[in-house]
Protein backbone atom coordinates (compact mmCIF):
# COMPACT_ATOMS: atom_id res chain seq x y z
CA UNK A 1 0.00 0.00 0.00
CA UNK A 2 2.89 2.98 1.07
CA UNK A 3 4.44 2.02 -2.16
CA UNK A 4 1.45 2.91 -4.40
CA UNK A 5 0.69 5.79 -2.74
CA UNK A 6 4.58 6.86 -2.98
CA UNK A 7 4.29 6.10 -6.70
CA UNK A 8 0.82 8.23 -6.71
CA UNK A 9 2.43 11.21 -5.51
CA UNK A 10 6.05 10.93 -7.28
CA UNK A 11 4.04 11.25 -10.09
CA UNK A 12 1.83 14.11 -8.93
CA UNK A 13 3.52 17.32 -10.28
CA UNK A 14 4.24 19.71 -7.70
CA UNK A 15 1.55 22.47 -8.78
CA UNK A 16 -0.82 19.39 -8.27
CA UNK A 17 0.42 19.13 -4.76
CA UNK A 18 0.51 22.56 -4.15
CA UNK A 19 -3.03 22.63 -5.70
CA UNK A 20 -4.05 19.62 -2.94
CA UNK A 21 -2.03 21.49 0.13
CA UNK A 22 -3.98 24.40 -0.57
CA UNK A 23 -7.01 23.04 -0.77
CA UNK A 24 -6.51 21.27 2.47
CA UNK A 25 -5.53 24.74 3.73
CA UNK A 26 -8.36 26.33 2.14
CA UNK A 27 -10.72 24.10 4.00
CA UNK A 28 -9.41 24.67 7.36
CA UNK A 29 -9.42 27.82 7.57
CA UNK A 30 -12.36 28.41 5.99
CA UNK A 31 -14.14 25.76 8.36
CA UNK A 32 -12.76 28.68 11.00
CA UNK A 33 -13.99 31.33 9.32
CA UNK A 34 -17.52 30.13 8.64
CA UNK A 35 -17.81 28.44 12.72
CA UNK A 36 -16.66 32.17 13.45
CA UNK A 37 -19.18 33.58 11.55
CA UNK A 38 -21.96 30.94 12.79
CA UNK A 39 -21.08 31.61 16.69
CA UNK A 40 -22.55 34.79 18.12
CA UNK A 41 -19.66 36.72 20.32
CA UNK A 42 -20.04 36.91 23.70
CA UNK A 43 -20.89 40.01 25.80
CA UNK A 44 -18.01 39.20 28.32
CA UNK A 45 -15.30 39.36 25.76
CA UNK A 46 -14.66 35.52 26.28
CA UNK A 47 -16.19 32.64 26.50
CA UNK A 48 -17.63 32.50 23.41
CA UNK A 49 -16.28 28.78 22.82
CA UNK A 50 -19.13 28.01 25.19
CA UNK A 51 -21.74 27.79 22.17
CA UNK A 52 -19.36 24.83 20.57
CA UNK A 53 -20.07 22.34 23.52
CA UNK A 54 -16.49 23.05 24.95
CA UNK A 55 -15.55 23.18 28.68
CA UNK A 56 -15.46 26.71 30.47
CA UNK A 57 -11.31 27.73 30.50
CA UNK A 58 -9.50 25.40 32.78
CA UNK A 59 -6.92 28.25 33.11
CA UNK A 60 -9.70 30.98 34.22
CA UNK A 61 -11.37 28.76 36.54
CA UNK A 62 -8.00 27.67 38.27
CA UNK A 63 -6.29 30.55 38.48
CA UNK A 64 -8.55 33.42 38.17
CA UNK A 65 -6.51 34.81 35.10
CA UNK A 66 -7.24 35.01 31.92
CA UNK A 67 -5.07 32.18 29.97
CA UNK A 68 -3.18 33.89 27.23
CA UNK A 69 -5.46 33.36 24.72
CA UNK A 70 -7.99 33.85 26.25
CA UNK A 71 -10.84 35.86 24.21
CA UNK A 72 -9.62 34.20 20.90
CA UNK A 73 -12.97 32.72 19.54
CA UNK A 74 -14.66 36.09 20.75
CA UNK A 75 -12.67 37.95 18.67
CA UNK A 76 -12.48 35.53 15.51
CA UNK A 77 -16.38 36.17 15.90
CA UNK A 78 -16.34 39.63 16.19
CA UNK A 79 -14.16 40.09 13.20
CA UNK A 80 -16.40 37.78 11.09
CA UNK A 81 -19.35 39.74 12.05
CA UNK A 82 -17.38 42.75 10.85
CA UNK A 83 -17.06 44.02 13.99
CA UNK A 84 -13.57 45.49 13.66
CA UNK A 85 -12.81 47.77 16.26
CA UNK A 86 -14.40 45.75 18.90
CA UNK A 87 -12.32 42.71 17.67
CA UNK A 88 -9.17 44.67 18.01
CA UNK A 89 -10.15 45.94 21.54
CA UNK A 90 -11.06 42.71 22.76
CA UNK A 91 -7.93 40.71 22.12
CA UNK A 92 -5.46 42.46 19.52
CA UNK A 93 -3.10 39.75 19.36
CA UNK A 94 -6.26 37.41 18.23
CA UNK A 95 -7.07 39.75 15.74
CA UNK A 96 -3.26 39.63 14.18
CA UNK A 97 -3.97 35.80 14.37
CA UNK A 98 -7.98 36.29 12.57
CA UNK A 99 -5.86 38.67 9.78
CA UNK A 100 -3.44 35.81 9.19
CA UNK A 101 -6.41 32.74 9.22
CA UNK A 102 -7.87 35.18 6.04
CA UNK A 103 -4.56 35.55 4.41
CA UNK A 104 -4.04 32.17 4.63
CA UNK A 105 -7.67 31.23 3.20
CA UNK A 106 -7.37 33.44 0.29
CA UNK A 107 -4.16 32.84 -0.79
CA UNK A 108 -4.98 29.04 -0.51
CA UNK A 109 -7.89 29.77 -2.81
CA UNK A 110 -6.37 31.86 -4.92
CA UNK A 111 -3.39 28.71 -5.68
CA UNK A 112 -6.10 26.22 -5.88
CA UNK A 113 -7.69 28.21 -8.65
CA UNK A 114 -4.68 29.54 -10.29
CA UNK A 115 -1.89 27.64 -9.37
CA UNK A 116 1.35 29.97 -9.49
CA UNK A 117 3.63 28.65 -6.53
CA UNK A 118 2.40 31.59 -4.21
CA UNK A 119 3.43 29.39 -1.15
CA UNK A 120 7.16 28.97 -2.11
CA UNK A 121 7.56 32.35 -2.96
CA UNK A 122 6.28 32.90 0.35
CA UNK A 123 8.22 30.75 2.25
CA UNK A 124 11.18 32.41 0.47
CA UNK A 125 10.83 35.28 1.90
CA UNK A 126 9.77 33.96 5.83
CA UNK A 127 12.73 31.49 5.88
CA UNK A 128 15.89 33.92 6.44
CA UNK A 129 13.63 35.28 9.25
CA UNK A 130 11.75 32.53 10.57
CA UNK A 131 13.63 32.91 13.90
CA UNK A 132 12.84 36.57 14.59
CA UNK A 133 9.28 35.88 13.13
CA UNK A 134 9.14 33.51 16.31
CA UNK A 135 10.14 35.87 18.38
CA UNK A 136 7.37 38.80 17.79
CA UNK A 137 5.09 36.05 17.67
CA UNK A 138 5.65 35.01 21.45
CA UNK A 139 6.33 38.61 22.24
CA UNK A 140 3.02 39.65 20.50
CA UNK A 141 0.92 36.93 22.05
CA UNK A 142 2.40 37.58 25.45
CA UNK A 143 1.18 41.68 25.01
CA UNK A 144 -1.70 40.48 24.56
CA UNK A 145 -1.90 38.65 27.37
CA UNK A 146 -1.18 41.21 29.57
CA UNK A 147 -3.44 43.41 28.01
CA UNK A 148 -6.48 41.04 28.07
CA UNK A 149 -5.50 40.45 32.25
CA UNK A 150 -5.72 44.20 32.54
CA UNK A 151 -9.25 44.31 30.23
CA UNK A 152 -10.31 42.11 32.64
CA UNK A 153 -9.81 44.33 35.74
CA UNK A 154 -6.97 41.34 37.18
CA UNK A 155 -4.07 42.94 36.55
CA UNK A 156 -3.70 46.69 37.45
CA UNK A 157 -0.85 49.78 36.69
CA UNK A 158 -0.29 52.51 38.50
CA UNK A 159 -2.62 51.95 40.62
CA UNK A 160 -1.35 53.20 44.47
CA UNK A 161 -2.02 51.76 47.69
CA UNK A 162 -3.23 54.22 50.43
């Protein structure tokens, strides 16, 4: 059996694989886009998750503090409902991450249609700075963490003890 399918794809050209990656891409995301668009956003700013049958946040119920992050599907939702400034104010670094789920879906789209190697040209151009990419990522997603503990009235600056 692994030797037919090796012998399937060897002879799969690679815009046919690109065409089948993206696709697979194209229905991921767009599974996440259309669930975000499906789910109504929560008043609280989180929770939203709720409607899916999940489990409250583990994190949140633990520790008190919001888990880092934490308001994710209520932004995705906002932003599908077009919601844009209230996406961005709820959880920014979510919103970066929503921006990047649509590039991703669109450019996956866009390959599957029109095939023209979009994803290694892309990767091209990440590659020499896949490290520092890394970086901003964590840093980003930890800002936003902070920022989504201080939304939520649990973390405090400035604020002096009399």
């Amino acid at each position: 059996m692994r030797e037919r399918l090796e012998a399937w794809l060897a002879r799969l050209s690679s815009t046919r694989v690109s065409q089948l990656v993206s696709l697979a891409l194209a229905l991921a995301t767009g599974t996440v886009l259309a669930i975000a668009m499906w789910l109504e956003p929560s008043a609280e700013g989180h929770g939203t998750h709720l409607q899916l049958g999940l489990n409250p946040c583990s994190f949140l119920s633990a520790t008190g503090w919001p888990c880092p992050m934490c308001g994710a599907t209520t932004t995705f939702t906002l932003l599908a409902h077009l919601r844009v400034v209230e996406g961005l104010v709820n959880q920014p670094f979510a919103s970066l991450l929503f921006g990047a789920t649509v590039t991703v879906f669109s450019i996956s789209v866009a390959e599957v249609v029109t095939p023209r190697d979009r994803w290694r040209k892309l990767l091209d151009r990440v590659e020499p700075v896949e490290g520092y990419l890394a970086v901003l990522f964590l840093t980003l997603m930890g800002f936003g963490w902070v920022y989504k503990a201080w939304l939520m009235g649990v973390l405090t600056f400035g604020a002096g003890h009399s």
